[in-house]
Protein backbone atom coordinates (compact mmCIF):
# COMPACT_ATOMS: atom_id res chain seq x y z
CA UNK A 1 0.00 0.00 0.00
CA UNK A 2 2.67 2.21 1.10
CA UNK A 3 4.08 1.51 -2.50
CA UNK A 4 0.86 2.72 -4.23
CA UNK A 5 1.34 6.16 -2.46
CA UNK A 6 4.63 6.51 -4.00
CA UNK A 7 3.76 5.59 -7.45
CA UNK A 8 1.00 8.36 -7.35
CA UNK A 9 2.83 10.76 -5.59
CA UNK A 10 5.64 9.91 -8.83
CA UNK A 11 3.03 10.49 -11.29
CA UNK A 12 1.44 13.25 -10.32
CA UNK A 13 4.98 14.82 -10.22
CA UNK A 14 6.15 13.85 -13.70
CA UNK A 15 2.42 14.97 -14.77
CA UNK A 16 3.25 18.63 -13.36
CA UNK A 17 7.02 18.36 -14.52
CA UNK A 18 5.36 18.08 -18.03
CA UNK A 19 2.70 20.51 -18.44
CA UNK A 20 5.76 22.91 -17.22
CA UNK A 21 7.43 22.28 -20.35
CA UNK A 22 4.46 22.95 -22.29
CA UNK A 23 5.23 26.17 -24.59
CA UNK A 24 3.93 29.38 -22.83
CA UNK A 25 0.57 30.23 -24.13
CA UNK A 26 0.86 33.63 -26.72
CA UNK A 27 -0.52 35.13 -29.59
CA UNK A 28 1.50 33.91 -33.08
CA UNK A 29 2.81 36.07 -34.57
CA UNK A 30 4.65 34.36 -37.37
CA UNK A 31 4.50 30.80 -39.59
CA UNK A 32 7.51 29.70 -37.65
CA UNK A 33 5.21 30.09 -34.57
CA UNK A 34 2.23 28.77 -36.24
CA UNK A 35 4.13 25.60 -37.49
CA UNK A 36 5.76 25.17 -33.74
CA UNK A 37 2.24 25.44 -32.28
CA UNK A 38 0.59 22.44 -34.65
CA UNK A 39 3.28 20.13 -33.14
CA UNK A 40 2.99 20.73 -30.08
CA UNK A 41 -1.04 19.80 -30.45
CA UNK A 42 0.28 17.08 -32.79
CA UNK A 43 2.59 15.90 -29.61
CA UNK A 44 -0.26 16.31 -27.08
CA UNK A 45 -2.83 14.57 -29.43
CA UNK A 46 -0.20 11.86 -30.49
CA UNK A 47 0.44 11.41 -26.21
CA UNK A 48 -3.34 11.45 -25.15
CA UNK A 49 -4.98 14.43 -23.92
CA UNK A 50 -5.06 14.59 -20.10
CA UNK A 51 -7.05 16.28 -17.82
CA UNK A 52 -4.25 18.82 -17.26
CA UNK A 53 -3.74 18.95 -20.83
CA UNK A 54 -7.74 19.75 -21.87
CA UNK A 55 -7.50 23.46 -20.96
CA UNK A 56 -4.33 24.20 -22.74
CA UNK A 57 -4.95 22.01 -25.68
CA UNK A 58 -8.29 24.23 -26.23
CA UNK A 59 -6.73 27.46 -25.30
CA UNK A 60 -4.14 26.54 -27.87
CA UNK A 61 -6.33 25.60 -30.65
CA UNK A 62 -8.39 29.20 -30.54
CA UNK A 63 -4.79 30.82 -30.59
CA UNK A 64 -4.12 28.68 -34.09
CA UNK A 65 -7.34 29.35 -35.10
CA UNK A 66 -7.51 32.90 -35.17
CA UNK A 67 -3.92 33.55 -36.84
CA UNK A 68 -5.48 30.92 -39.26
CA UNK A 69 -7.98 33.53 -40.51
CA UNK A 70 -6.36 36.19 -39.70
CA UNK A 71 -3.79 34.65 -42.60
CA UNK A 72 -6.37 33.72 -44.98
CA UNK A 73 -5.82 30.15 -43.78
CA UNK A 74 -9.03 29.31 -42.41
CA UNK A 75 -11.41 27.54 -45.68
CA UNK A 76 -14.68 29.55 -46.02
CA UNK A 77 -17.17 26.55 -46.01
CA UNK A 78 -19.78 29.27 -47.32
CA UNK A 79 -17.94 29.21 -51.03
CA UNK A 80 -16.80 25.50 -51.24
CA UNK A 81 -18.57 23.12 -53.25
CA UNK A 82 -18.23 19.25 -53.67
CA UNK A 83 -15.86 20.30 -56.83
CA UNK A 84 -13.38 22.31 -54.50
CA UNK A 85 -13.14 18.86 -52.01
CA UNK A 86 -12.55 16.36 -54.44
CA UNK A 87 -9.78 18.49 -56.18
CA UNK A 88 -8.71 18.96 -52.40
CA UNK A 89 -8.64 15.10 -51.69
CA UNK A 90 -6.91 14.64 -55.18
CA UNK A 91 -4.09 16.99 -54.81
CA UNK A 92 -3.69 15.23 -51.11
CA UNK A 93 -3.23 11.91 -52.78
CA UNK A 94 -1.37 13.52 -55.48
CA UNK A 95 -3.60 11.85 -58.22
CA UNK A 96 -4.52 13.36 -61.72
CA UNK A 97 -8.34 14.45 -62.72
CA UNK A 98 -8.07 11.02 -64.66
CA UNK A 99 -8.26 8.79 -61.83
CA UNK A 100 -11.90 9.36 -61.54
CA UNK A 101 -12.58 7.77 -64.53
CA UNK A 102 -13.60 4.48 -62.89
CA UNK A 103 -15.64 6.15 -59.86
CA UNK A 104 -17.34 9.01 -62.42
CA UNK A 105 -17.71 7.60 -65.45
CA UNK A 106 -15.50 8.30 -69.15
CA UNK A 107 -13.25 11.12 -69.13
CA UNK A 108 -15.78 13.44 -70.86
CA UNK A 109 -17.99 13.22 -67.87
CA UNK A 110 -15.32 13.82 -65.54
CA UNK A 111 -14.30 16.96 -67.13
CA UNK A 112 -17.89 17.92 -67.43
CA UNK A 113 -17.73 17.63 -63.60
CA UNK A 114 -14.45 19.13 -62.44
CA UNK A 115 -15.37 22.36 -64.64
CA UNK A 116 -18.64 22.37 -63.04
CA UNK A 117 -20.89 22.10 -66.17
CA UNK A 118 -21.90 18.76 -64.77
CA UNK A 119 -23.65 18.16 -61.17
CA UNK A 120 -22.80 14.91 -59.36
CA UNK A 121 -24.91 12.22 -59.39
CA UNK A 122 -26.07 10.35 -56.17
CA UNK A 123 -23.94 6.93 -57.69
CA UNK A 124 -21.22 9.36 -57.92
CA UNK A 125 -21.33 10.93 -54.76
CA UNK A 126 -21.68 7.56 -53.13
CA UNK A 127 -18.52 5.91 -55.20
CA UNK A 128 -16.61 8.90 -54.30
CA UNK A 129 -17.36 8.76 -50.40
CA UNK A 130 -17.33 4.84 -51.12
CA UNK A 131 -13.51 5.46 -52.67
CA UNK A 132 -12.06 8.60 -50.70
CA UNK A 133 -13.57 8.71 -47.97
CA UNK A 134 -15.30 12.19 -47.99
CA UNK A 135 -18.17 12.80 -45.99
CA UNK A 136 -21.67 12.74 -48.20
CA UNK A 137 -22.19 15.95 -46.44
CA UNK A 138 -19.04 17.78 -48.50
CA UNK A 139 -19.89 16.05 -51.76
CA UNK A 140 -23.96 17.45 -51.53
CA UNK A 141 -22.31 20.75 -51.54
CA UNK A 142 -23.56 22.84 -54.31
């Protein structure tokens, strides 16, 4: 028993000797700043978020958050449509307009489609969430 106590008292040191050598919360002010922020929520994501961690994990997040619109970094969901998120998820995978020949149909339909002449069918939207992954919810989009 008298072991337990030590263990916890141990813990709940190294718990406080690591939120000390969190980075001190402040406004960024440049991309170095920005980039050094997303790792350290990348870190405390990657480590589990504890109880100690909540509040400066959230505090953190509205500090990236605003310098992300205040750079233009933020995406306006009011102007993106299902176009703008499959060219997103494409250029993420690195893969040409072509590849959605087999999930959209020939090549004339697909370029109907990424130059917006063409509106997605509901078999397209569902091979596209069925392939990529992207929420029906982005690909309804108009």
């Amino acid at each position: 028993m008298e072991y337990d106590k030590i263990d916890a008292v141990n813990i709940q040191i190294l718990e406080t000797m690591y939120i000390q050598e969190r980075p001190r919360l402040k406004i960024i002010e440049s991309d170095k700043e920005y980039q050094e922020a997303l790792e350290v929520i990348k870190d405390l994501m990657d480590s589990g978020v504890s109880e100690e961690n909540e509040d400066y994990l959230e505090v953190l997040s509205l500090i990236i958050e605003k310098y992300e619109e205040e750079k233009g970094y933020k995406l306006d969901d009011e102007n993106v449509d299902a176009i703008d998120v499959i060219t997103y998820y494409l250029s993420e995978q690195g893969l040409p307009h072509k590849s959605l020949i087999p999930i959209l149909g020939p090549a004339s339909r697909v370029s109907e489609i990424m130059n917006k002449k063409r509106k997605l069918s509901l078999t397209q939207i569902e091979n596209l969430h069925s392939h990529f992954k992207i929420p029906y919810e982005l690909l309804m989009k108009r």
